[in-house]
C-alpha atoms as a PDB file:
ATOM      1  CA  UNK A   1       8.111   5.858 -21.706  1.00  0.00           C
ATOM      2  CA  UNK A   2       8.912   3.206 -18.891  1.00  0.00           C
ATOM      3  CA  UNK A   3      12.113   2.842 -17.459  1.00  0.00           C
ATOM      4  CA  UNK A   4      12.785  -0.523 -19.661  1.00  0.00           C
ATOM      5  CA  UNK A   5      16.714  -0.026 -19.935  1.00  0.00           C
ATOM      6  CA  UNK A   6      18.608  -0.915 -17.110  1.00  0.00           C
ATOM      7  CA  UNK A   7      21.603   2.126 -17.704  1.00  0.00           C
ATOM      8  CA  UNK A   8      19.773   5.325 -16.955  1.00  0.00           C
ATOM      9  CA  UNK A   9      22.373   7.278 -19.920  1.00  0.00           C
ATOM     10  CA  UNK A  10      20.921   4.767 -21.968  1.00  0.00           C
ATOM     11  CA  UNK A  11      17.630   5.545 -20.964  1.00  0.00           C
ATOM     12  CA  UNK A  12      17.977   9.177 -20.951  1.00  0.00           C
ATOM     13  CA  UNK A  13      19.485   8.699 -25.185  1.00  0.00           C
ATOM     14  CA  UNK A  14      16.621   6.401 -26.053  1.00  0.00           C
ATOM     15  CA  UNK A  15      14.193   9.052 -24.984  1.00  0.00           C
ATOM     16  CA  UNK A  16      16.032  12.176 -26.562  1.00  0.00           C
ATOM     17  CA  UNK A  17      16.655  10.059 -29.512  1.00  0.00           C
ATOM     18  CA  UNK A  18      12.879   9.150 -29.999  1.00  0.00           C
ATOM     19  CA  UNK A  19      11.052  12.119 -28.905  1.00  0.00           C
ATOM     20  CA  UNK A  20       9.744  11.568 -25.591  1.00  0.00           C
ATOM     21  CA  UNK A  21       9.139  13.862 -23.459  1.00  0.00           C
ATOM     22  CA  UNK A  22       9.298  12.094 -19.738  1.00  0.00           C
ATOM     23  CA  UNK A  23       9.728   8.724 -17.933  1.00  0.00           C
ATOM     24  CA  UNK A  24       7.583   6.608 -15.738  1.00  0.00           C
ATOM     25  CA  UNK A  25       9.956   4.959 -13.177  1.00  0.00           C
ATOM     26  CA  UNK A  26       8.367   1.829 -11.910  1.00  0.00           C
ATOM     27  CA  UNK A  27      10.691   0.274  -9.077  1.00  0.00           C
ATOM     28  CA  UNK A  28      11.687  -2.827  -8.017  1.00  0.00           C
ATOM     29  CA  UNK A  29      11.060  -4.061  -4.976  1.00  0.00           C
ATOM     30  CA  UNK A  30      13.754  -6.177  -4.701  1.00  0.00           C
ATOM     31  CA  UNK A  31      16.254  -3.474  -5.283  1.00  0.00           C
ATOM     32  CA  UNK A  32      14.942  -0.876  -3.042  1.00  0.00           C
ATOM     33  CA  UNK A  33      17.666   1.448  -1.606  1.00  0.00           C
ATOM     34  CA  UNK A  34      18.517  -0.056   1.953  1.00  0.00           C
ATOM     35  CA  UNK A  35      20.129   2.582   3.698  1.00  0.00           C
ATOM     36  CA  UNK A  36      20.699   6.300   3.642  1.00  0.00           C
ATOM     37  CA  UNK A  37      23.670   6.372   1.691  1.00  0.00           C
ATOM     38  CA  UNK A  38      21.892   3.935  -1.118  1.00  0.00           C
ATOM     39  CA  UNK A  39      19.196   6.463  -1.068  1.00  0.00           C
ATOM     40  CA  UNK A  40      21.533   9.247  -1.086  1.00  0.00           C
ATOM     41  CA  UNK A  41      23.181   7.327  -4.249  1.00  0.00           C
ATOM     42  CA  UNK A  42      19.672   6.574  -5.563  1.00  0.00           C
ATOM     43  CA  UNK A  43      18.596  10.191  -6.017  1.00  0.00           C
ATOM     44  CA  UNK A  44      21.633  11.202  -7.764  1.00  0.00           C
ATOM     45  CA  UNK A  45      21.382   8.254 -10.235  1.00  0.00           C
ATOM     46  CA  UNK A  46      18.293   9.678 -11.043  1.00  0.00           C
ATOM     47  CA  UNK A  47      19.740  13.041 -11.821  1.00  0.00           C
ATOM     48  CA  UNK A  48      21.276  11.570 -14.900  1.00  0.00           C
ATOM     49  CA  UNK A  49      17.678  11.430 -16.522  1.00  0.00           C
ATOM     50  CA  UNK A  50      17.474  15.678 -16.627  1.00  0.00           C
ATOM     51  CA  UNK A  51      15.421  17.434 -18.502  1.00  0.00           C
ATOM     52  CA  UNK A  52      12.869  14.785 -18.234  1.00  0.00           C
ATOM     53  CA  UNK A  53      10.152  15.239 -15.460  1.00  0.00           C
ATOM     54  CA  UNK A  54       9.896  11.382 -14.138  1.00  0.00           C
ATOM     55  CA  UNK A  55       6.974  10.039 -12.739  1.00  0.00           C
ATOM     56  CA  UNK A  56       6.811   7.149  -9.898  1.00  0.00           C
ATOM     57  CA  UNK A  57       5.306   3.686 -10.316  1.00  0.00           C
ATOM     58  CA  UNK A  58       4.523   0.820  -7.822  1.00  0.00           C
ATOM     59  CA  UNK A  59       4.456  -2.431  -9.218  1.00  0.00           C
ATOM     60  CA  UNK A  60       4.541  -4.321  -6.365  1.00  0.00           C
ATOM     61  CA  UNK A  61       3.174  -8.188  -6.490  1.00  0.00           C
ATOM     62  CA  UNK A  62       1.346  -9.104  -3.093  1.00  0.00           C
ATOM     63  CA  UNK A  63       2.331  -6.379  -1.403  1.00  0.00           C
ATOM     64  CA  UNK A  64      -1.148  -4.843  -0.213  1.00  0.00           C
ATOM     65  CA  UNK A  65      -1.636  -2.148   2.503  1.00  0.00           C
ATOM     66  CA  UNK A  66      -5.335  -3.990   2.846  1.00  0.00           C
ATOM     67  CA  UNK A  67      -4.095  -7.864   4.014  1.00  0.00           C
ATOM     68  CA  UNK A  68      -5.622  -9.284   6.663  1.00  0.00           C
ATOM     69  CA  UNK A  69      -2.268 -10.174   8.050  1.00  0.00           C
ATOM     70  CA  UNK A  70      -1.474  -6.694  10.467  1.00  0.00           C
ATOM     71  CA  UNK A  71       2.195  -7.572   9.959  1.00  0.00           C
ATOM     72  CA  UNK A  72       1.931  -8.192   6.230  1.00  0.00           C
ATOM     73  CA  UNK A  73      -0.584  -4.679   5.778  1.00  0.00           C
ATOM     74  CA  UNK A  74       2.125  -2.977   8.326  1.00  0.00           C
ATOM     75  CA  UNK A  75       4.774  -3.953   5.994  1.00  0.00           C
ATOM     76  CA  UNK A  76       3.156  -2.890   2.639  1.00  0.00           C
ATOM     77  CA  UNK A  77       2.611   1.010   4.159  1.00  0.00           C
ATOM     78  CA  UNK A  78       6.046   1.269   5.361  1.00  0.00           C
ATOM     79  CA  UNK A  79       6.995   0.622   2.074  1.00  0.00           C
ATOM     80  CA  UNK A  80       4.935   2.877   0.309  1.00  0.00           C
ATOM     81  CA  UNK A  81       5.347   5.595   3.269  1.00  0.00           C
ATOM     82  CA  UNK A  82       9.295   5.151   2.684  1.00  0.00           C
ATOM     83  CA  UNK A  83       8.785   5.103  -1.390  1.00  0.00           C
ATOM     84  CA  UNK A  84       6.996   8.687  -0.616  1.00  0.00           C
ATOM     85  CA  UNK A  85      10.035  10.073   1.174  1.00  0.00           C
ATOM     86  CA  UNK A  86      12.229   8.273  -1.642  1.00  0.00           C
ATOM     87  CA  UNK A  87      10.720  10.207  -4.091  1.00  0.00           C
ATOM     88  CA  UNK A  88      10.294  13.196  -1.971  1.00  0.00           C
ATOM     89  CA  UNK A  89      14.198  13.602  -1.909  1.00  0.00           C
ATOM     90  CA  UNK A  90      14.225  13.041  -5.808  1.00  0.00           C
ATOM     91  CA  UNK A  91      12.012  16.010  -6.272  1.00  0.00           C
ATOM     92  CA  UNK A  92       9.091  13.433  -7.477  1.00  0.00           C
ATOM     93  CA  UNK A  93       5.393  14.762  -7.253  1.00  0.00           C
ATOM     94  CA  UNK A  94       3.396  11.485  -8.529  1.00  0.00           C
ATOM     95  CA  UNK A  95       3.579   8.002  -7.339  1.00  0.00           C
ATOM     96  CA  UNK A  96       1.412   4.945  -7.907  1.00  0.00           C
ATOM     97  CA  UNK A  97       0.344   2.211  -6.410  1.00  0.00           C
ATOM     98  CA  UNK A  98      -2.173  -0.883  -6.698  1.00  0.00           C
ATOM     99  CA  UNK A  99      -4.414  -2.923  -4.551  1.00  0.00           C
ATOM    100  CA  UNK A 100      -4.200  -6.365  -4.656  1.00  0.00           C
ATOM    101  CA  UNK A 101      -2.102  -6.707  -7.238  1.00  0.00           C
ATOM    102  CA  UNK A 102      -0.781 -10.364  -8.224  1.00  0.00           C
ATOM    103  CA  UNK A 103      -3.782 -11.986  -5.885  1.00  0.00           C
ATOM    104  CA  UNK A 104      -6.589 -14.246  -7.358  1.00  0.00           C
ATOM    105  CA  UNK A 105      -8.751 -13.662  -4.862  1.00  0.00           C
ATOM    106  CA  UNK A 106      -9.465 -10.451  -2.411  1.00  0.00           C
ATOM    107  CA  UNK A 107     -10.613 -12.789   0.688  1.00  0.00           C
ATOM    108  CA  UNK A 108      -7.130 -11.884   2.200  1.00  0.00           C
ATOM    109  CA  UNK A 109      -8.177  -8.545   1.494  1.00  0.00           C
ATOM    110  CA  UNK A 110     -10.173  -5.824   3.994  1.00  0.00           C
ATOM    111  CA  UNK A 111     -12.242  -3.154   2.474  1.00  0.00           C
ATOM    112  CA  UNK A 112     -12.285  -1.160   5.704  1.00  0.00           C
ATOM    113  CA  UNK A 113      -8.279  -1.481   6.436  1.00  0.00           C
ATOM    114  CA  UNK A 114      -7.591  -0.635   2.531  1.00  0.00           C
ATOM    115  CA  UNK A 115      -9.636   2.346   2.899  1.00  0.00           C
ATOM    116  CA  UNK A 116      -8.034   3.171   5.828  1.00  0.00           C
ATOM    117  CA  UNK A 117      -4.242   2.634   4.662  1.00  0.00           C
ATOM    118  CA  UNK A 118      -4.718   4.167   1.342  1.00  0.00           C
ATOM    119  CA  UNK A 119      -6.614   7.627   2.992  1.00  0.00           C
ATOM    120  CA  UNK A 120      -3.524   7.476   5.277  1.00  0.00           C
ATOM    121  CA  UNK A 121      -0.901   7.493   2.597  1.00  0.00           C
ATOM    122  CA  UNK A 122      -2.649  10.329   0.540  1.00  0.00           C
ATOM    123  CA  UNK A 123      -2.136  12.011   3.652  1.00  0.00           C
ATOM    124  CA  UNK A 124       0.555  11.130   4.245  1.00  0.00           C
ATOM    125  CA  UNK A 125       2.439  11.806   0.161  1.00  0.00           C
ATOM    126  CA  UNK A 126       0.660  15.926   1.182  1.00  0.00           C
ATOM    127  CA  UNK A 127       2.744  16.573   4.189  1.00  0.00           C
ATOM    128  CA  UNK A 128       6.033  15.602   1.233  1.00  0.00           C
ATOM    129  CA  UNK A 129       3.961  17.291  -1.601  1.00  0.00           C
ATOM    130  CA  UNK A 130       3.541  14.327  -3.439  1.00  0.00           C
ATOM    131  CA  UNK A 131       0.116  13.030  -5.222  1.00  0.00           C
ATOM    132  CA  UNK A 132      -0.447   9.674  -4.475  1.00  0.00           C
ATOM    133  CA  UNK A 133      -2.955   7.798  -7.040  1.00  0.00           C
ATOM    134  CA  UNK A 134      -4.467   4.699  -7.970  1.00  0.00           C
ATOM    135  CA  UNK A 135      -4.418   3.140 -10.590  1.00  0.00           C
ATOM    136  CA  UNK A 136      -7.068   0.329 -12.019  1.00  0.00           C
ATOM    137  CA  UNK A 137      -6.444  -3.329 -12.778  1.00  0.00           C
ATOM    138  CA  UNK A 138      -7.610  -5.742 -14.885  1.00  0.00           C
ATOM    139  CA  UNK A 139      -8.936  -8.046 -12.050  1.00  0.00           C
ATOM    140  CA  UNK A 140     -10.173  -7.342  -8.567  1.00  0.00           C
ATOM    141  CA  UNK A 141     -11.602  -4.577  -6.735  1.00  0.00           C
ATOM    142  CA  UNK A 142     -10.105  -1.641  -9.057  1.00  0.00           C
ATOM    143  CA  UNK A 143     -11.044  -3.928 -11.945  1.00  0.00           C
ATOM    144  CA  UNK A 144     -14.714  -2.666 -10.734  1.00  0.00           C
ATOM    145  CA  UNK A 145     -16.050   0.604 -11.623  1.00  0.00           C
ATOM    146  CA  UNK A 146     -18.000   0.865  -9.134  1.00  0.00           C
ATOM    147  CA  UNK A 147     -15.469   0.009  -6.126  1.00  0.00           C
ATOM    148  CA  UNK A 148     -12.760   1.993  -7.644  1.00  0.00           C
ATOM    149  CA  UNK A 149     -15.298   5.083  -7.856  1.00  0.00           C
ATOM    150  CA  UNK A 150     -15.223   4.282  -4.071  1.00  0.00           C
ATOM    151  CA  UNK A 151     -11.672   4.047  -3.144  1.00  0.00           C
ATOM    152  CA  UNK A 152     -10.693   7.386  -4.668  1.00  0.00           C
ATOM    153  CA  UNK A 153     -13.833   9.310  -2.909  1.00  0.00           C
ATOM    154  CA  UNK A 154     -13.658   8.157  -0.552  1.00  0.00           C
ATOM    155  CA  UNK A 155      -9.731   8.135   0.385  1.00  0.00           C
ATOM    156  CA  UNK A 156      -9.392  11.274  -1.665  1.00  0.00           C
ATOM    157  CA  UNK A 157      -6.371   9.593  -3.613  1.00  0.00           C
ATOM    158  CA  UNK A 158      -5.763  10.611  -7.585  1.00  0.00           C
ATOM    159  CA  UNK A 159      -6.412   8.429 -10.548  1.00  0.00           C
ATOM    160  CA  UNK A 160      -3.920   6.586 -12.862  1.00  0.00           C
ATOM    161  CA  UNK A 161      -6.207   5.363 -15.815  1.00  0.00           C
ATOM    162  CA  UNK A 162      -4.658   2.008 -17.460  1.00  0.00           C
ATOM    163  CA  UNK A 163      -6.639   2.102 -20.874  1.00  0.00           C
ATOM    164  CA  UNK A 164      -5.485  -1.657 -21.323  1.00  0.00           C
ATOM    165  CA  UNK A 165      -6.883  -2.842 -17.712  1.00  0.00           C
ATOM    166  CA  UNK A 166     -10.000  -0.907 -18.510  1.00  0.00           C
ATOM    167  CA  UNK A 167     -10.105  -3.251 -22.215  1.00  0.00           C
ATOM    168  CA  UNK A 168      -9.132  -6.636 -20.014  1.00  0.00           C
ATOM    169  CA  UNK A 169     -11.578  -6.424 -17.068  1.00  0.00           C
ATOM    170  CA  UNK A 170     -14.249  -8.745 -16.844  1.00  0.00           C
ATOM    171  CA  UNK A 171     -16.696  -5.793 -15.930  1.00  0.00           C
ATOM    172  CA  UNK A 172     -15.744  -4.390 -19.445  1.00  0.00           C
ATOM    173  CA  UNK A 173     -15.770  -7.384 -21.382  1.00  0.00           C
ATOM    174  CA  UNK A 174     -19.564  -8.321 -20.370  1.00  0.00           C
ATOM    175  CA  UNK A 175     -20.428  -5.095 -21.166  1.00  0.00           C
ATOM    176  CA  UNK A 176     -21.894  -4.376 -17.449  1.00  0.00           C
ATOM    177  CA  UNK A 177     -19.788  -1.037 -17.734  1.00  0.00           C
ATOM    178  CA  UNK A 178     -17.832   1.031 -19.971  1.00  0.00           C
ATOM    179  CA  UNK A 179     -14.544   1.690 -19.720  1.00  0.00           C
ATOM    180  CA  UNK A 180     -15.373   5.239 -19.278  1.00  0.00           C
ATOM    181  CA  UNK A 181     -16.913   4.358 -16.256  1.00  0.00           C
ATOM    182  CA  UNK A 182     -13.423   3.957 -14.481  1.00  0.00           C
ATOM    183  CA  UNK A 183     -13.122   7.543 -14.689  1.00  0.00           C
ATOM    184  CA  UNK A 184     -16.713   9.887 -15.519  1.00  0.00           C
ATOM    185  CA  UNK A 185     -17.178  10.062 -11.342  1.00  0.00           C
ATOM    186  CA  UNK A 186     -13.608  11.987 -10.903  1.00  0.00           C
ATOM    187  CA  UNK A 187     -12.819  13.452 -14.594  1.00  0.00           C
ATOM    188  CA  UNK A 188     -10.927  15.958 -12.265  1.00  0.00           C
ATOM    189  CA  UNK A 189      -8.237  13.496 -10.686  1.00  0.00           C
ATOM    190  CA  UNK A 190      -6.992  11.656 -13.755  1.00  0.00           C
ATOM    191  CA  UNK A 191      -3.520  12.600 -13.577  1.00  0.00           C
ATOM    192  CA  UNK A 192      -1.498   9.888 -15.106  1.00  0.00           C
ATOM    193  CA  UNK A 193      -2.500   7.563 -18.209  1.00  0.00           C
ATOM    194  CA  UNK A 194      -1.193   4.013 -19.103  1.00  0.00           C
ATOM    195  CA  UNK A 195      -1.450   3.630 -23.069  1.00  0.00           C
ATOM    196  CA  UNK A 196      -1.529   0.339 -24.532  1.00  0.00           C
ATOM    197  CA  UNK A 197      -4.058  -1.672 -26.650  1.00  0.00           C
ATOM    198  CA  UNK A 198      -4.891  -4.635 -24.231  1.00  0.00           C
ATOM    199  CA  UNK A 199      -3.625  -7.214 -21.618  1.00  0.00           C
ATOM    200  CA  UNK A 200      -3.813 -10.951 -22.154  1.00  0.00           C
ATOM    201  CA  UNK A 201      -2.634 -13.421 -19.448  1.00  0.00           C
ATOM    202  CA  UNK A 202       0.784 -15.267 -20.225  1.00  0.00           C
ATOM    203  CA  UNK A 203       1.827 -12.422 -22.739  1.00  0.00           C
ATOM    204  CA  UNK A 204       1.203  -9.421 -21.048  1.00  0.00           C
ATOM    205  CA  UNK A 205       0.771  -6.284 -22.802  1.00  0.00           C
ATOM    206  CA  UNK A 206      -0.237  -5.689 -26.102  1.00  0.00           C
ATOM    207  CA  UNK A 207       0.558  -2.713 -28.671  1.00  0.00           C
ATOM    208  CA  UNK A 208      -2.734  -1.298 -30.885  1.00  0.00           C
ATOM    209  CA  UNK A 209      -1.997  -2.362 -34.720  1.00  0.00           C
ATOM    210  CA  UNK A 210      -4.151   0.766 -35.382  1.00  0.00           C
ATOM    211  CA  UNK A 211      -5.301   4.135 -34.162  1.00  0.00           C
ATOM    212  CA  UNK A 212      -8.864   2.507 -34.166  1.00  0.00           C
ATOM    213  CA  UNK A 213      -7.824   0.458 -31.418  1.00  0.00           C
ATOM    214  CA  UNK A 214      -7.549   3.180 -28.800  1.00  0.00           C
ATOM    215  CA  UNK A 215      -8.901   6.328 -30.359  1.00  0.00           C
ATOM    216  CA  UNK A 216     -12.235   6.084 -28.598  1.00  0.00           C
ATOM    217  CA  UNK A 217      -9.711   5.955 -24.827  1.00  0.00           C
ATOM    218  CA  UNK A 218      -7.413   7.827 -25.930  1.00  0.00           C
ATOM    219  CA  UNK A 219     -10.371  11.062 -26.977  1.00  0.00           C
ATOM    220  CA  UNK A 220     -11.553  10.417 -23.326  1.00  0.00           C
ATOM    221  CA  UNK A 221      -8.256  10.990 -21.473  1.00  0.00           C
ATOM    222  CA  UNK A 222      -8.465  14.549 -24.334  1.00  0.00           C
ATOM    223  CA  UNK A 223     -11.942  15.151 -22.604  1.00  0.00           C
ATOM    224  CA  UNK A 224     -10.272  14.650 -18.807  1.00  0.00           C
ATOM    225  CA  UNK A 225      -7.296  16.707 -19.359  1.00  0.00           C
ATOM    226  CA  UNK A 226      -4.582  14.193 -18.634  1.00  0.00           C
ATOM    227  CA  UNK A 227      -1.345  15.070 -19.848  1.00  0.00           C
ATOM    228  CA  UNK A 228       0.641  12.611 -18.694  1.00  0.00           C
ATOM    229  CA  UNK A 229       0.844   9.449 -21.170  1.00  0.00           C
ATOM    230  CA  UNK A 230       2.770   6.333 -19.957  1.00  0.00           C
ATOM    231  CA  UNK A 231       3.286   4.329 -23.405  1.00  0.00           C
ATOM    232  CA  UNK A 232       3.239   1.006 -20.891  1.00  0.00           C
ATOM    233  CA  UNK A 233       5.295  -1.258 -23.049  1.00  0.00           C
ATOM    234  CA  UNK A 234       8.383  -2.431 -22.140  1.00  0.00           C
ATOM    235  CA  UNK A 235      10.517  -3.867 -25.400  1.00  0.00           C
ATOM    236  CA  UNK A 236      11.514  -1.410 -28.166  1.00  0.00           C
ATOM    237  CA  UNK A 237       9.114  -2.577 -31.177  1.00  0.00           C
ATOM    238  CA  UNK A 238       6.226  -2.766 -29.401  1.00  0.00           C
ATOM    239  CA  UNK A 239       6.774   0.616 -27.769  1.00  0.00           C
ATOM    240  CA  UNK A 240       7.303   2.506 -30.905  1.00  0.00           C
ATOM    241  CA  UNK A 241       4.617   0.711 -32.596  1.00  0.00           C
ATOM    242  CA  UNK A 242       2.310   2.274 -29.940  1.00  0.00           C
ATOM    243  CA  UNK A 243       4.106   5.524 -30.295  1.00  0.00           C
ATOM    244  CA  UNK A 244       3.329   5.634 -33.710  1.00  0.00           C
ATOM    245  CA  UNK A 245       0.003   5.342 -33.410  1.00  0.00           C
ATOM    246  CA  UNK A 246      -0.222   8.092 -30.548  1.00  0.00           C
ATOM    247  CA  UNK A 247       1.448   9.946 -33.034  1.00  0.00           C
ATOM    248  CA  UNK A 248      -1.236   9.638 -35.628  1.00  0.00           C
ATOM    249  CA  UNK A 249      -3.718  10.239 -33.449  1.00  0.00           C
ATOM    250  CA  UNK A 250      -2.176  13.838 -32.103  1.00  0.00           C
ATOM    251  CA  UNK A 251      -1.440  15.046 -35.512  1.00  0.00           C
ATOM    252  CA  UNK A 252      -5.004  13.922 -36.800  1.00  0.00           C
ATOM    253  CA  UNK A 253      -6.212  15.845 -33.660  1.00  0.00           C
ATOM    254  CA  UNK A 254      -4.208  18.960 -34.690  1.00  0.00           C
ATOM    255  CA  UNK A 255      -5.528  18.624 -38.163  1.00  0.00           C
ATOM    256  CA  UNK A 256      -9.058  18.981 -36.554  1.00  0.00           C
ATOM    257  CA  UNK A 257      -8.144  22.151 -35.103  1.00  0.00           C
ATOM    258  CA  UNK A 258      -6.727  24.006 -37.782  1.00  0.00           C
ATOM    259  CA  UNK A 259      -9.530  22.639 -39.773  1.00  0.00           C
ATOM    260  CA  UNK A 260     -11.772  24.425 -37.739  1.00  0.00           C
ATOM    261  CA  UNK A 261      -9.995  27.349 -37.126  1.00  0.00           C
ATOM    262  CA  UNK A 262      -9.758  28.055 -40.974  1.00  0.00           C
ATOM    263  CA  UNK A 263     -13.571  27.730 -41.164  1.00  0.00           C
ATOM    264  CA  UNK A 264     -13.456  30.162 -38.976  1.00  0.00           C
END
């Protein structure tokens, strides 16, 4: 689940209380610890959360380490480079970022310098053992199969596979790719998943009514071996709705097995 409560005890009950088993932190960047001591302070807030393993998440609007402003791209991968030591010192080992997120067009955008930035900051989350990975949008380059296959070979960053994104994106929706696509090139490097039904503009994220709705995503994140399932919904119903239908969908899945383990 997401960090959508404010009071990490309160997050830390809600999660006991409802069976999850770890939290995707997505920060803010407007509350980013400014000094050591907030950092210091930072990292023992987050101690509160134990036993959960927590997972990092970059949600940053138009902050892009590919702008064609050198100040503005300079800014965006100190950021991220001082988000990797952040969650370095919180014993963290996955963090994700975007590019171009919140833009509504990429012509401030440079292919080259992105590739360049994002290959630096996977090298640079190795020398603090942490995985850095992409994850795709629902517009823009990473909205694109085919560039996204790109940026992760060739900046040798790991994948964070938004199910929803892959619904929204034009390239999905006019059926000139599938939303398996996103991922079939690097099955290897999925390691975090974003689970909702769909994204619509002015509403934001929407919950499946039914296992239907995401079976077919959720069978090929089975097939990739992700583990790590981010129920991306951020207000209580809509969150357990979806939780009830992963639910299903896991104990239909055991079902299978000890179907076919009886035939046996």
């Amino acid at each position: 689940m997401c960090n959508f409560l404010d009071d990490n005890e309160a997050l830390r009950s809600f999660a006991l209380d409802n069976d999850f088993s770890g939290i995707d932190w997505s920060f803010d960047l407007e509350n980013l610890p400014k000094s050591p001591k907030d950092e210091s302070f930072w990292v023992r807030s987050m101690e509160a959360l134990s036993p959960f393993e927590i997972r990092y998440h970059c949600p940053f609007l138009l902050l892009d380490i590919g702008h064609e402003d050198p100040l503005e791209q300079k800014r965006a991968v100190d950021v991220f480079a001082r988000i990797i030591r952040l969650v370095s010192k919180a014993g963290g080992r996955y963090l994700t970022i975007h590019v171009g997120l919140g833009h509504d067009t990429t012509r401030r955008l440079l292919w080259e310098r992105t590739v360049e930035s994002l290959r630096a900051l996977v090298r640079y989350g190795e020398k603090y053992n942490i995985v850095l990975c992409l994850e795709n949008l629902a517009w823009g380059w990473t909205a694109k199969p085919n560039l996204f296959e790109k940026l992760i070979r060739l900046t040798g960053a790991a994948v964070t596979f938004d199910i929803g994104h892959a619904r929204a994106c034009d390239a999905v929706r006019t059926q000139e790719y599938a939303f398996e696509d996103f991922i079939t090139p690097h099955m290897d490097r999925v390691r975090n998943a974003h689970i909702y039904h769909d994204e619509i503009d002015g509403i934001g994220h929407i919950p499946p009514d039914s296992l239907s709705d995401i079976s077919d995503r959720l069978e090929l994140l089975m097939r990739c071996g992700c583990s790590w399932w981010t129920l991306e919904i951020r207000e209580t119903e809509g969150l357990m709705k979806t939780k009830q239908v992963v639910d299903r969908y896991f104990d239909k899945a055991a079902g299978n097995i000890e179907t076919r383990t009886a035939a046996r």
